[in-house]
Protein backbone atom coordinates (compact mmCIF):
# COMPACT_ATOMS: atom_id res chain seq x y z
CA UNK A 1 125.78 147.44 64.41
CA UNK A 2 123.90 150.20 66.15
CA UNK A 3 120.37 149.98 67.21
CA UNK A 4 117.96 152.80 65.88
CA UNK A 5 115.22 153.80 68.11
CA UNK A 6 112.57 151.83 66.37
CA UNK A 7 114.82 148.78 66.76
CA UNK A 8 115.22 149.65 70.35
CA UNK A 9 111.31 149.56 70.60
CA UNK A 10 110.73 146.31 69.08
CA UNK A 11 113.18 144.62 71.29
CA UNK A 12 111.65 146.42 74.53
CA UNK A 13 108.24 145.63 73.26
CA UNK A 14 109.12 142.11 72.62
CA UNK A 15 111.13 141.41 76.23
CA UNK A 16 107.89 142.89 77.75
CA UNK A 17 105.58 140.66 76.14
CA UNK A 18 108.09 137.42 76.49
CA UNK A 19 108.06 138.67 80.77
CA UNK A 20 103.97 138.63 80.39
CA UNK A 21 104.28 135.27 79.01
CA UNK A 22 106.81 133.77 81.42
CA UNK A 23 104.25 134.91 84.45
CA UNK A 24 101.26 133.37 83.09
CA UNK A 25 103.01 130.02 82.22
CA UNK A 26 104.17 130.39 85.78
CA UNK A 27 100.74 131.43 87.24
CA UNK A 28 99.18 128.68 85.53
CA UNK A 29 101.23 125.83 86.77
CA UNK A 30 102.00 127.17 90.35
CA UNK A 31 98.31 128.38 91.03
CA UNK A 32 95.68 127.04 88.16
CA UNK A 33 96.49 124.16 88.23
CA UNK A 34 97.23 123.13 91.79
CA UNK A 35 95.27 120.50 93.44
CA UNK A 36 94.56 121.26 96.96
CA UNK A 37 96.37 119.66 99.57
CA UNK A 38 94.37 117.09 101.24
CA UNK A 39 93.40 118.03 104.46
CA UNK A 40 95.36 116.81 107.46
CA UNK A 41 92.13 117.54 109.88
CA UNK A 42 89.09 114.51 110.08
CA UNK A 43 86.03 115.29 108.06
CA UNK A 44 83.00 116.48 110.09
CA UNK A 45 81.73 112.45 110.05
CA UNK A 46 80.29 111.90 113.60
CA UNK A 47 79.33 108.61 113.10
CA UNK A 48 79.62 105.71 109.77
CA UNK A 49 76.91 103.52 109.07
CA UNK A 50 77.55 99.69 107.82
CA UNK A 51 76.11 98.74 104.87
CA UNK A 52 75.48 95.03 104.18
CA UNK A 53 73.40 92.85 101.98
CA UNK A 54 72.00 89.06 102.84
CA UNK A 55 73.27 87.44 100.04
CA UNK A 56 70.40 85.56 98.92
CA UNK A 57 68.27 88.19 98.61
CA UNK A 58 70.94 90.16 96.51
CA UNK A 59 70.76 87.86 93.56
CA UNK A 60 67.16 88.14 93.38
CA UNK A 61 67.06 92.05 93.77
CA UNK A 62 69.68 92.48 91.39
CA UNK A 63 70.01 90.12 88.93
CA UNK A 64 72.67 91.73 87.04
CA UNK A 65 75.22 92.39 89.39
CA UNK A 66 78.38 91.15 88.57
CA UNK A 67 78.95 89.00 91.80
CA UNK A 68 75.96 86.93 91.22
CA UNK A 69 76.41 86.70 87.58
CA UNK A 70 79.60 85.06 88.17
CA UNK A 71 78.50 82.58 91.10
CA UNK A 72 80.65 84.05 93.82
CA UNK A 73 77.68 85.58 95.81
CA UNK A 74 75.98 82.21 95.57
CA UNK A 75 79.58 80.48 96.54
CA UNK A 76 79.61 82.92 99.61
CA UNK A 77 76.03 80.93 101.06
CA UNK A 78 73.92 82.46 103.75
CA UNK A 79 75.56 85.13 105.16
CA UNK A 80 75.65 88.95 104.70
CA UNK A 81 77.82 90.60 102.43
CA UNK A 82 79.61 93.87 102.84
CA UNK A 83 78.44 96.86 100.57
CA UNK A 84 80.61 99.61 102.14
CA UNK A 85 81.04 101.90 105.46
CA UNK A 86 79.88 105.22 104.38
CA UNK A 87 80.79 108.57 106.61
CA UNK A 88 77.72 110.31 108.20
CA UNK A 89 76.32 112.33 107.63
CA UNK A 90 75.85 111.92 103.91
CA UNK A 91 77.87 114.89 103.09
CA UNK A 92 80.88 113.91 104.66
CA UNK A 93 81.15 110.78 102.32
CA UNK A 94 83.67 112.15 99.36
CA UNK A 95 86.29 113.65 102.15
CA UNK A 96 89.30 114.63 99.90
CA UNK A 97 88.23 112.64 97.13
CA UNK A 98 89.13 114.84 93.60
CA UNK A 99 85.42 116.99 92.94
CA UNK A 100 85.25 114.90 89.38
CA UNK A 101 85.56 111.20 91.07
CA UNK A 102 83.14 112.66 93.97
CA UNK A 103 80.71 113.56 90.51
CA UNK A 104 81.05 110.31 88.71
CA UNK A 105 81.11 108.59 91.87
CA UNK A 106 77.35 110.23 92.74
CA UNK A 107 76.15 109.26 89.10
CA UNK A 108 77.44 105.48 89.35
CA UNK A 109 79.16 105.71 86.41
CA UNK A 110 81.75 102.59 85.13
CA UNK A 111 84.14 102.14 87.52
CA UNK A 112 86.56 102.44 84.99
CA UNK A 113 86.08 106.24 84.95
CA UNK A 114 87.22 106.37 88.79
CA UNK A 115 91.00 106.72 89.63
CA UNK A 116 91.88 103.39 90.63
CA UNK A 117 93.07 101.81 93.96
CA UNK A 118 95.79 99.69 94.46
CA UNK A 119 95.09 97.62 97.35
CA UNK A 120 97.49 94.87 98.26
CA UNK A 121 97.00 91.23 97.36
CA UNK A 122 96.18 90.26 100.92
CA UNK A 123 93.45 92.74 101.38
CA UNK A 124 92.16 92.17 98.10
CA UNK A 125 91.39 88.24 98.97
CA UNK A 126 89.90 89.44 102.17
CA UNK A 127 87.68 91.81 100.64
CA UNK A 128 86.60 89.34 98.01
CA UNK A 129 85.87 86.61 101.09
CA UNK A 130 83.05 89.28 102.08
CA UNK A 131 81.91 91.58 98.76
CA UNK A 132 79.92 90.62 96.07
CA UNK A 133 82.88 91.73 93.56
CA UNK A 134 85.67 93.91 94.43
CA UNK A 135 86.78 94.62 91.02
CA UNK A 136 83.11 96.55 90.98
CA UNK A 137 82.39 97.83 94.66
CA UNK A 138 86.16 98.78 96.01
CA UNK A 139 86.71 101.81 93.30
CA UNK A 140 84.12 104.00 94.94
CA UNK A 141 83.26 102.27 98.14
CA UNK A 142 85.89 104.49 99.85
């Protein structure tokens, strides 16, 4: 079978537009859509400030937070419970954190819209031994 020049076109025209293609689908999921490699250097935090709440008082501020709904603030007594330790200054407090948790982080959303953490067992107890509830505070008290 011999190819007649029109024949000849369509095929050329056709490899060109496959090549066109194949470079986009390439440029897409080699560039696009790349996340940024997280960043080896320390943030520009000079300093972290503590953030704890007296316990008693929390229940009464906040009535429905889930720790004192559930008892556990009032089974922790008199004695200050850990909120977070937050980079300062304030801009330095998402370092490396994906720029969509960072937004629904700033809006308190549900904590079910945050990527989760997996912290072990151990650390979870520990936590739980000085937050009002870790299931609520750990996903965006980085």
């Amino acid at each position: 079978m011999q190819l007649r020049r029109g024949d000849k076109a369509v095929l050329s025209i056709s490899a060109g537009l496959a090549a066109i293609v194949v470079a986009a689908v390439a440029f897409s999921l080699l560039v696009v859509d790349r996340s940024p490699p997280p960043s080896k250097q320390p943030g520009n935090s000079s300093s972290s400030l503590l953030v704890m709440t007296w316990g008693p008082s929390l229940c009464r501020v906040e009535r429905n937070n889930s720790g004192c709904r559930s008892g556990h603030v009032e089974k922790l007594g008199r004695a200050l419970i850990l909120h977070g330790l937050w980079p300062q200054p304030p801009t330095e407090q998402f370092c490396d954190v994906p720029k969509a948790d960072e937004g629904r982080a700033r809006d308190h959303l549900r904590d079910t819209d945050i990527a989760s953490l997996d912290l072990p067992q151990d650390v979870q107890s520990k936590l739980q031994s000085m937050m009002s509830d870790i299931k609520a505070m750990v996903p965006h008290e980085w």
